[in-house]
C-alpha atoms as a PDB file:
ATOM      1  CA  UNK A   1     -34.763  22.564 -13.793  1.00  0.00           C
ATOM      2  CA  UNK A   2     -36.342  26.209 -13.274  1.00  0.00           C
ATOM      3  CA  UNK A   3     -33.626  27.710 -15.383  1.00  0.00           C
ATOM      4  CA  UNK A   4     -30.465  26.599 -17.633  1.00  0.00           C
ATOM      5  CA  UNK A   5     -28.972  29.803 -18.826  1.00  0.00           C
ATOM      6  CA  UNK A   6     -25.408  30.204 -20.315  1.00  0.00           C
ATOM      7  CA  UNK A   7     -23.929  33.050 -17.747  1.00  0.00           C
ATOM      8  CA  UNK A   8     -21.576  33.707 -20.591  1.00  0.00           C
ATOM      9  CA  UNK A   9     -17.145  33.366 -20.733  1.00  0.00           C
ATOM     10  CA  UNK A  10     -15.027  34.041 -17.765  1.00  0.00           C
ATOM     11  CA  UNK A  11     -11.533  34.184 -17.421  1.00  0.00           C
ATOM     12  CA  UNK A  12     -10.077  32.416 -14.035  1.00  0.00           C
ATOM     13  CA  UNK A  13      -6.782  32.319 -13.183  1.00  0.00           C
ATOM     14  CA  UNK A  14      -6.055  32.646 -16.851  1.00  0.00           C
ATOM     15  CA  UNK A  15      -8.021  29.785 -18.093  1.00  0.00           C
ATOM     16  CA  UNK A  16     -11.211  30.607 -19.845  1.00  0.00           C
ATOM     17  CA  UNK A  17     -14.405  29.107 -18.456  1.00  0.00           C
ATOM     18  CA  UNK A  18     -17.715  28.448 -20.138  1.00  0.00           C
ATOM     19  CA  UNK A  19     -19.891  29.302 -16.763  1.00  0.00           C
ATOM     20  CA  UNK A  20     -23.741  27.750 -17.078  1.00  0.00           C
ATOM     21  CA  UNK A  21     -25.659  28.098 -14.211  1.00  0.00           C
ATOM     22  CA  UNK A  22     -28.475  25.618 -13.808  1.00  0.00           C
ATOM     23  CA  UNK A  23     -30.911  25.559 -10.699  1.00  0.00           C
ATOM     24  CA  UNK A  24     -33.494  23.676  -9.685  1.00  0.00           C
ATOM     25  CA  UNK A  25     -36.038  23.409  -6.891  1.00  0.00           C
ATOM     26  CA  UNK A  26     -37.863  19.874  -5.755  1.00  0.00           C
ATOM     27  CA  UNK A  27     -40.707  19.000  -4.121  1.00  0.00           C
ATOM     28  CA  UNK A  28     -38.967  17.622  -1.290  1.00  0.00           C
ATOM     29  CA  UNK A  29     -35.326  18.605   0.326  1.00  0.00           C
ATOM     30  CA  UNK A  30     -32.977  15.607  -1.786  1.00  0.00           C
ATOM     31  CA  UNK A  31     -30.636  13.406   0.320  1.00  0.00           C
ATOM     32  CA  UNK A  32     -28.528  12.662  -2.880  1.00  0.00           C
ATOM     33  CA  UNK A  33     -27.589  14.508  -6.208  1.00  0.00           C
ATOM     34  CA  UNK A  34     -26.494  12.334  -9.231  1.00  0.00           C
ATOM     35  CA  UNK A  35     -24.433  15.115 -11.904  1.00  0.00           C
ATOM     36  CA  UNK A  36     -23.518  13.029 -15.286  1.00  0.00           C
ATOM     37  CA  UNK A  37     -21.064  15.393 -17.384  1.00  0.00           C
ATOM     38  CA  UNK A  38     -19.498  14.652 -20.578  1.00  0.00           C
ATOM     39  CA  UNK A  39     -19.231  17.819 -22.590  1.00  0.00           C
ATOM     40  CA  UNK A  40     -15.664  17.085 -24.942  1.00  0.00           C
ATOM     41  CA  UNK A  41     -14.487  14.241 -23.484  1.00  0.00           C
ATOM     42  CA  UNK A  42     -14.788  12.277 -26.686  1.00  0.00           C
ATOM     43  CA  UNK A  43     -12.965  15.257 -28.238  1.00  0.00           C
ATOM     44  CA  UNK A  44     -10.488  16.387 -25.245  1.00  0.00           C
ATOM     45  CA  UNK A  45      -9.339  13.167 -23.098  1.00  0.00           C
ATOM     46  CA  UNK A  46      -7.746  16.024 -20.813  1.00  0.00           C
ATOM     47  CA  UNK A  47     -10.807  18.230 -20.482  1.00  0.00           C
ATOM     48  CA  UNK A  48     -12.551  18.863 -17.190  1.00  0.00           C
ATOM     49  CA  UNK A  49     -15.761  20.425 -16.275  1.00  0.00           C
ATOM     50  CA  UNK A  50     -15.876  22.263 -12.896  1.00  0.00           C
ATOM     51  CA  UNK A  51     -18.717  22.004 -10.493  1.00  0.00           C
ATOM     52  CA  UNK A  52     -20.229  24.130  -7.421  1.00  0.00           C
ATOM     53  CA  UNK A  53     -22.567  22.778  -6.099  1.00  0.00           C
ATOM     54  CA  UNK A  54     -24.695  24.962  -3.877  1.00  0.00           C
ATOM     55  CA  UNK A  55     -27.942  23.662  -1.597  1.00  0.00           C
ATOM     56  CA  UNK A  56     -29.121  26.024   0.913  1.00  0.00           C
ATOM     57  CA  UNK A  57     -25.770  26.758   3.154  1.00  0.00           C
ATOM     58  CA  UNK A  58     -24.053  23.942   1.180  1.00  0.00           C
ATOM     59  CA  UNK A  59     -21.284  24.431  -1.040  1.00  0.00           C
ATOM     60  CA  UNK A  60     -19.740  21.234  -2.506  1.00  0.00           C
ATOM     61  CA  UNK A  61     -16.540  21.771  -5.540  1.00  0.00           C
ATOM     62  CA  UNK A  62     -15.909  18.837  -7.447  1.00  0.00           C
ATOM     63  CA  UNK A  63     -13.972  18.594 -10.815  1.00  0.00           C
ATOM     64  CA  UNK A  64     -15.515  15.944 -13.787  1.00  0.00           C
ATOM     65  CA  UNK A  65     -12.822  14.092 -15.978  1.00  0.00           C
ATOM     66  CA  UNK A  66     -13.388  11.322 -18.258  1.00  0.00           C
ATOM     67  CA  UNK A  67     -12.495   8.922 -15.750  1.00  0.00           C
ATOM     68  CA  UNK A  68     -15.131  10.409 -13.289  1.00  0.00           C
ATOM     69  CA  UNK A  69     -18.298  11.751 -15.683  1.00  0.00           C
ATOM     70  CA  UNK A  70     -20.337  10.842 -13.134  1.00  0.00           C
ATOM     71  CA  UNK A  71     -20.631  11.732  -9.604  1.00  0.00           C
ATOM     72  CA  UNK A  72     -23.002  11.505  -6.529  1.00  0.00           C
ATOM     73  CA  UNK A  73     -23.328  14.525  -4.015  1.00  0.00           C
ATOM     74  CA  UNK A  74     -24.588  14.176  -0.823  1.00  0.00           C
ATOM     75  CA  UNK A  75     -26.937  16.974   0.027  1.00  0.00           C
ATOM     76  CA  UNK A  76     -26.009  17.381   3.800  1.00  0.00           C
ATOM     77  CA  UNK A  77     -23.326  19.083   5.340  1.00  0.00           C
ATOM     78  CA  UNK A  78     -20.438  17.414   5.062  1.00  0.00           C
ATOM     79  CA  UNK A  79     -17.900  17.072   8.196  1.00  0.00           C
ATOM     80  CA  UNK A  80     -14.796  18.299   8.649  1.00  0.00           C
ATOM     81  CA  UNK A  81     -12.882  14.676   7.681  1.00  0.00           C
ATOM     82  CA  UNK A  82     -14.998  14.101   4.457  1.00  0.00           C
ATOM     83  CA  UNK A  83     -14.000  17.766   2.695  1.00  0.00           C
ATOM     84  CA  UNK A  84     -10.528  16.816   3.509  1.00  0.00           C
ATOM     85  CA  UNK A  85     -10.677  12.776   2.257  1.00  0.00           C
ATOM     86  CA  UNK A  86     -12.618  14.933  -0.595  1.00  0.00           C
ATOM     87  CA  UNK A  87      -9.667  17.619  -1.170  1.00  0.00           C
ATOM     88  CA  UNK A  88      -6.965  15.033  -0.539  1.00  0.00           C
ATOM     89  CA  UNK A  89      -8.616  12.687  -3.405  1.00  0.00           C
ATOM     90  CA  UNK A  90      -8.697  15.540  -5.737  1.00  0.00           C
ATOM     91  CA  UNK A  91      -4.842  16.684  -5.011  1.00  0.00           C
ATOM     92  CA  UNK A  92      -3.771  13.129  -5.909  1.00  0.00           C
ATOM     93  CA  UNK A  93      -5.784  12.790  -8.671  1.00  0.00           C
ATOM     94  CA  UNK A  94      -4.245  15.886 -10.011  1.00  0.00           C
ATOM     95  CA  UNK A  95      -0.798  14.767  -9.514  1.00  0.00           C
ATOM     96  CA  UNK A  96      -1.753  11.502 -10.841  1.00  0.00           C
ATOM     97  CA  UNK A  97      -3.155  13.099 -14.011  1.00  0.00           C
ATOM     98  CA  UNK A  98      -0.334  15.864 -14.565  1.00  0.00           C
ATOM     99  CA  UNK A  99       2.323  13.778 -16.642  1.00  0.00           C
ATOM    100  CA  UNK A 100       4.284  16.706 -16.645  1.00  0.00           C
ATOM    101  CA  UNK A 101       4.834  17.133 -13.406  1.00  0.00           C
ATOM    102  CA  UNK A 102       5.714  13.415 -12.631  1.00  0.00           C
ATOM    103  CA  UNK A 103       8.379  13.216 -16.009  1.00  0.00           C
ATOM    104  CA  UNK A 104       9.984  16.687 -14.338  1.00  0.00           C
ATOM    105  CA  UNK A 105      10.508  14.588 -11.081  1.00  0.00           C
ATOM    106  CA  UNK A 106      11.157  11.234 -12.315  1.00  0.00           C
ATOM    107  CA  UNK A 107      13.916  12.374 -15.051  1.00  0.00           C
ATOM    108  CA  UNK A 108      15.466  14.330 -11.847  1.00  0.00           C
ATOM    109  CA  UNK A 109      15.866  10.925  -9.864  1.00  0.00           C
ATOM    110  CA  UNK A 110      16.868   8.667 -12.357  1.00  0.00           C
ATOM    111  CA  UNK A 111      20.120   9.403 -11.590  1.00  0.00           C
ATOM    112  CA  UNK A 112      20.032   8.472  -8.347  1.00  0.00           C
ATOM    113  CA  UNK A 113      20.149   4.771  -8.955  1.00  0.00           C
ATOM    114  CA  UNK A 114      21.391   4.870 -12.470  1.00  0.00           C
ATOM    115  CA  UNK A 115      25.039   6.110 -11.585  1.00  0.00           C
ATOM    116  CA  UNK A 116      25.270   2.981  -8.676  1.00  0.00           C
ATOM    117  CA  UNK A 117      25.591  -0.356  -9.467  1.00  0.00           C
ATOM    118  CA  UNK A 118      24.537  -3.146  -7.410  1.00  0.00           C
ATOM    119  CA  UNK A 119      27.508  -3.780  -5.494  1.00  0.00           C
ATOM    120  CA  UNK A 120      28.019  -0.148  -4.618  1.00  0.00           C
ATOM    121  CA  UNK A 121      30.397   2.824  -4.883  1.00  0.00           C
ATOM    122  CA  UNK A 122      33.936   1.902  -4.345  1.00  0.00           C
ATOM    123  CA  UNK A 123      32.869  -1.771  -2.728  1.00  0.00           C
ATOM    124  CA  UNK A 124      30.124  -0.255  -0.561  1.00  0.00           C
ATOM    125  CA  UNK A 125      27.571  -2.871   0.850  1.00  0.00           C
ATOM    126  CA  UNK A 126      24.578  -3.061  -0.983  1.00  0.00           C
ATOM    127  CA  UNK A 127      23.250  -1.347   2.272  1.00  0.00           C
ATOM    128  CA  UNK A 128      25.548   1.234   1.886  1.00  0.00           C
ATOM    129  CA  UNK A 129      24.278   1.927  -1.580  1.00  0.00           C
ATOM    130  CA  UNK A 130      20.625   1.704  -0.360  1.00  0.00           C
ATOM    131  CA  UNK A 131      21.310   4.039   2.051  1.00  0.00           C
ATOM    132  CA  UNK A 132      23.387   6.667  -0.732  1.00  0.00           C
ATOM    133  CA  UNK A 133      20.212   5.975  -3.054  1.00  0.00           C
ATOM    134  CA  UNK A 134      17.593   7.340  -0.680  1.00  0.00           C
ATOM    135  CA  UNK A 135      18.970   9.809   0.898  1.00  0.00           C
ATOM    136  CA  UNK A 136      19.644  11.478  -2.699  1.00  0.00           C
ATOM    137  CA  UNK A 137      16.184  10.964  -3.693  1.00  0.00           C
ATOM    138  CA  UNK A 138      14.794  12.228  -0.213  1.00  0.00           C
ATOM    139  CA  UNK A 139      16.694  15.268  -0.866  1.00  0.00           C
ATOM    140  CA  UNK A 140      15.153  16.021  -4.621  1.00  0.00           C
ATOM    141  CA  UNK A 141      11.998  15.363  -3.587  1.00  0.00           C
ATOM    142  CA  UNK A 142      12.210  17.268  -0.631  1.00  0.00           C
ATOM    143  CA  UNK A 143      13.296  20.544  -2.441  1.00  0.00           C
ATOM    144  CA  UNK A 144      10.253  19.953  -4.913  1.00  0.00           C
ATOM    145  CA  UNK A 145       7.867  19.588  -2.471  1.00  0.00           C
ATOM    146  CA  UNK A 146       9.169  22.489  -0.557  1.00  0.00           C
ATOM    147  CA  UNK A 147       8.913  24.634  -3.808  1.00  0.00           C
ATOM    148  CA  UNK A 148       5.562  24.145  -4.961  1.00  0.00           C
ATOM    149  CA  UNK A 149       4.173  23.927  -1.514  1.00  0.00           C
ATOM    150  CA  UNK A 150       5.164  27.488  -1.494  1.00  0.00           C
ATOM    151  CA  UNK A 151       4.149  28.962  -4.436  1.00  0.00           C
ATOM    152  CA  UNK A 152       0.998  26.691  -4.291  1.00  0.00           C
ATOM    153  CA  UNK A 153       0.094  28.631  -1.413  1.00  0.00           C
ATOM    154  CA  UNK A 154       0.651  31.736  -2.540  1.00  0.00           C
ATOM    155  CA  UNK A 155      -0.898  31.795  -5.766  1.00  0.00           C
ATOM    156  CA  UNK A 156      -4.002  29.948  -4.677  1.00  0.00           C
ATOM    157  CA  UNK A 157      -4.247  33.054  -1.921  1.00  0.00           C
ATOM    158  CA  UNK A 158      -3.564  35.486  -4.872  1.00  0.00           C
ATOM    159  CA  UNK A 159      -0.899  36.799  -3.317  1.00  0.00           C
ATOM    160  CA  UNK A 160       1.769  36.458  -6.038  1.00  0.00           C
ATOM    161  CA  UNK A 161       0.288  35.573  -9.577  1.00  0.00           C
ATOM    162  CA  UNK A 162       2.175  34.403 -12.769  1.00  0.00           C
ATOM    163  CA  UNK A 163       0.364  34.222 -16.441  1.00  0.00           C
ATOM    164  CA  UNK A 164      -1.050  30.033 -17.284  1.00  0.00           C
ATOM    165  CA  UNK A 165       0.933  30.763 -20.552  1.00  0.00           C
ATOM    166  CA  UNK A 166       4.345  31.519 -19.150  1.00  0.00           C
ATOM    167  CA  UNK A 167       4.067  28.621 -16.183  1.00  0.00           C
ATOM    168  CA  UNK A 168       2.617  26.319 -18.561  1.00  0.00           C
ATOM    169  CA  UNK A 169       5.767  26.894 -20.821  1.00  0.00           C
ATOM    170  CA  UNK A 170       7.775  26.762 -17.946  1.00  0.00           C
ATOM    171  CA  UNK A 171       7.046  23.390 -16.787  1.00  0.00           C
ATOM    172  CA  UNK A 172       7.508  21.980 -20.087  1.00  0.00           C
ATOM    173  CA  UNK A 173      10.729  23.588 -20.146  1.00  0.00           C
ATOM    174  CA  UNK A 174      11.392  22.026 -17.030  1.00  0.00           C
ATOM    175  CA  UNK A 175      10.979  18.088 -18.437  1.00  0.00           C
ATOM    176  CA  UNK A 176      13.473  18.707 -21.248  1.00  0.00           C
ATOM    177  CA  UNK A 177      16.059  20.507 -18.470  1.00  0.00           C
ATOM    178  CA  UNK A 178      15.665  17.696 -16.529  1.00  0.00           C
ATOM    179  CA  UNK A 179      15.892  14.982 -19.404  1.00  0.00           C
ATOM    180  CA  UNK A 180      18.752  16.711 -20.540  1.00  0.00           C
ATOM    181  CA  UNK A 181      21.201  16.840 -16.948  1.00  0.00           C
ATOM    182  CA  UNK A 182      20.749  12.655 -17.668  1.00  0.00           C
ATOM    183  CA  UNK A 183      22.946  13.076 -21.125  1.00  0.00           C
ATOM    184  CA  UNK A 184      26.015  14.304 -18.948  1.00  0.00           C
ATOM    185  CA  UNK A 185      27.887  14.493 -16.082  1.00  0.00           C
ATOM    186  CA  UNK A 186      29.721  16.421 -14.065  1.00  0.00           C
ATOM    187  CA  UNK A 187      26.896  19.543 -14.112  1.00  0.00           C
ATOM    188  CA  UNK A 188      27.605  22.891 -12.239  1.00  0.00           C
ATOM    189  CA  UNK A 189      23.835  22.146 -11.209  1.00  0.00           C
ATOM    190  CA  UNK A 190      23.258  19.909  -8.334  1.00  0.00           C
ATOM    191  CA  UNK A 191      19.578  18.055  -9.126  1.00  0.00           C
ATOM    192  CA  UNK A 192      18.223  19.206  -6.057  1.00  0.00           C
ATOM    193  CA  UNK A 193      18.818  22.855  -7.062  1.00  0.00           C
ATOM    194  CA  UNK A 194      16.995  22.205 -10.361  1.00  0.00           C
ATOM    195  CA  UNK A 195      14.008  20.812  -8.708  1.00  0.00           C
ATOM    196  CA  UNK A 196      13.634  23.593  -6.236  1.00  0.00           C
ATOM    197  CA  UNK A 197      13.904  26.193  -8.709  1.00  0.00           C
ATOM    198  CA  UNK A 198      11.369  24.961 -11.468  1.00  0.00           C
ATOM    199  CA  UNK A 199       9.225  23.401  -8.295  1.00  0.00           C
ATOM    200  CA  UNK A 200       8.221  27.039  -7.607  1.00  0.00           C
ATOM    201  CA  UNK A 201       7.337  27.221 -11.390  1.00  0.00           C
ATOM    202  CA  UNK A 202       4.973  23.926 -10.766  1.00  0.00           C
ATOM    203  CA  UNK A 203       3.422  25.290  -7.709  1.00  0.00           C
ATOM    204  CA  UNK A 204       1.449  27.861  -9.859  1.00  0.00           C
ATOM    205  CA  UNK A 205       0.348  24.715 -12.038  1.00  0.00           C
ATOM    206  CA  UNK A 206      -0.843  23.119  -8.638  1.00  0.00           C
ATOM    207  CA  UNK A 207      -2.420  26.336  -8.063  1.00  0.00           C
ATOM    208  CA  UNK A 208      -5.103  26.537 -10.786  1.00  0.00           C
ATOM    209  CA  UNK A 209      -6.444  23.664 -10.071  1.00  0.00           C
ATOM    210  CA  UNK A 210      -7.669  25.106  -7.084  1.00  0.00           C
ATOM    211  CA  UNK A 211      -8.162  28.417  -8.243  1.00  0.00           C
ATOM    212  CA  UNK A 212     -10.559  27.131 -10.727  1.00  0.00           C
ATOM    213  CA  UNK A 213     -13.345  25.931  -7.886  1.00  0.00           C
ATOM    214  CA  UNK A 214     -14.386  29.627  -6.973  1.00  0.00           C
ATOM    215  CA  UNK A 215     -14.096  28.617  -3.430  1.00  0.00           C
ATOM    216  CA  UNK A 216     -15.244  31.385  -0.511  1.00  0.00           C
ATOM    217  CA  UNK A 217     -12.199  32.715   1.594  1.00  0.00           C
ATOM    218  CA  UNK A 218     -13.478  30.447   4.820  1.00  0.00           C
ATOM    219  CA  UNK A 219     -13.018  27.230   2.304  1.00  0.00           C
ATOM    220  CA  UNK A 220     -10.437  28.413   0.897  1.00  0.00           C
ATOM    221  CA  UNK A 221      -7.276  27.442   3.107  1.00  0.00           C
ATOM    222  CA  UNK A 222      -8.825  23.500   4.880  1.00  0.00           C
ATOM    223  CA  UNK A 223      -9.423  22.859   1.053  1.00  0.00           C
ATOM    224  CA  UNK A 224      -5.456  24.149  -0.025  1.00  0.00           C
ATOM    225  CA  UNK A 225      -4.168  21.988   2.789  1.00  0.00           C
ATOM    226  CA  UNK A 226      -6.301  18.970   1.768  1.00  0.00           C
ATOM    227  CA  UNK A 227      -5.157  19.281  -1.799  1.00  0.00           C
ATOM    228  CA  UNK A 228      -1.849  19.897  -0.905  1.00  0.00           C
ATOM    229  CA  UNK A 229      -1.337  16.821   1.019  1.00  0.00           C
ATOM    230  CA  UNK A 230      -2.893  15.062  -1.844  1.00  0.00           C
ATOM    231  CA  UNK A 231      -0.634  15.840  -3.994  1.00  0.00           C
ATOM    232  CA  UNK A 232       2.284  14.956  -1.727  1.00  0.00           C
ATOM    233  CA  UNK A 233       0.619  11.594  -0.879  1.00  0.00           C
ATOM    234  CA  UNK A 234       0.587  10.842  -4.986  1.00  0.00           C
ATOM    235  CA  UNK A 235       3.679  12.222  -5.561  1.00  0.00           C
ATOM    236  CA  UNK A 236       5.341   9.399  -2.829  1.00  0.00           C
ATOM    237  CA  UNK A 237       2.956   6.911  -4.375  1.00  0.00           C
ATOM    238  CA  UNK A 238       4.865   7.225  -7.856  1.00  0.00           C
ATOM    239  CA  UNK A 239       8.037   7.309  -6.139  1.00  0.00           C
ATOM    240  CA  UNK A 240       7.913   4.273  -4.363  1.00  0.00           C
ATOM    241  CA  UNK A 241       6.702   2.381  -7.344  1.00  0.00           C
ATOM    242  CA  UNK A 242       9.292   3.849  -9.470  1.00  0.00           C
ATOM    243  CA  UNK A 243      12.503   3.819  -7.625  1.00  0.00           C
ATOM    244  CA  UNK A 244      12.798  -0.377  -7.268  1.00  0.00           C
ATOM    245  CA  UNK A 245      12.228  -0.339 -10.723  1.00  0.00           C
END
């Protein structure tokens, strides 16, 4: 390493950042970079350290957790299909990691099967119910994804920006809400209302995940539509493993 200086605190998209910048130079242009990271993660199981990696006209994000301390860069320029497998892996991994968002959603469509029994409404075919069953959770997840698709969009193009305090409240909020419409019935509410409504709240949770990389404005929107779909691609994961259960 030439240098390894502490650049100091930053605040980014209200979440404060230890920034260290470290550069190097070798002897030879590297094919490969090997980063180990484990700052906290024997301390914070939910920390994450936040990489860019520049070489040259390369610029490579990546996001350590304690299931991933270590990772391997490659050095060239990576096409267009590897930054999105790359920004798809890191949506689902976020949805995958985010317990709050999956409770919020799960707690919403729980209902869904929980008010039918297996022979149906009324002496429906079991068809009939199947039927009844998805298109009820199609239309809850639907409205979620619609919701923080949107505000996921706009917040990561700072064009409408809440405080990490208030959304991070919010969501929380939003598990108990949701936990709670299972202790009753007959709510003014419809479920799909609820999870379009606090979905927008989510979105900005998406958000700084990807607000947190620093990314330049040309990266900015592929990498948003990779991480997007990730998350969308996890979220159905964790649906279809849920709902036969």
């Amino acid at each position: 390493l030439d240098t390894a200086s502490t650049a100091g605190l930053a605040d980014q998209a209200g979440t404060l950042l230890l920034l260290l910048d470290l550069r190097a130079r070798c002897p030879a242009a590297p094919r490969q970079l090997r980063v180990a990271y484990r700052l906290l993660f024997d301390t914070d199981p939910h920390h994450q350290g936040l990489l860019r990696l520049q070489a040259g006209g390369l610029l490579r994000p990546a996001v350590f957790t304690a299931d991933s301390p270590v990772q391997v860069f490659s050095l060239r320029a990576p096409n267009t299909w590897e930054r999105l497998r790359d920004d798809v892996k890191s949506g689902i991994w976020h949805i995958w990691s985010g317990a709050d968002h999956l409770l919020f959603l799960l707690c919403l469509l729980l209902p869904s099967v929980q008010r039918r029994g297996p022979a149906g409404i009324g002496g429906a075919s079991a068809q009939a119910t199947l039927a009844l069953v998805l298109t009820d959770v199609a239309r809850v997840v639907t409205a979620f994804t619609l919701a923080h698709s949107l505000t996921l969009g706009l917040a990561a193009l700072q064009l409408v920006q809440l405080p990490e305090r208030f959304t991070e409240s919010a969501i929380a909020a939003s598990v108990l809400l949701a936990a709670a419409m299972n202790l009753r019935t007959g709510q003014s509410l419809q479920r799909w209302q609820v999870a379009f409504a606090f979905g927008l709240v989510h979105g900005f949770g998406f958000a700084s995940a990807v607000a947190t990389l620093e990314l330049p404005g040309t990266s900015l929107l592929p990498t948003l539509l990779g991480f997007n779909l990730g998350v969308e691609l996890g979220q159905m994961a964790v649906v279809a493993a849920a709902l036969p259960l």
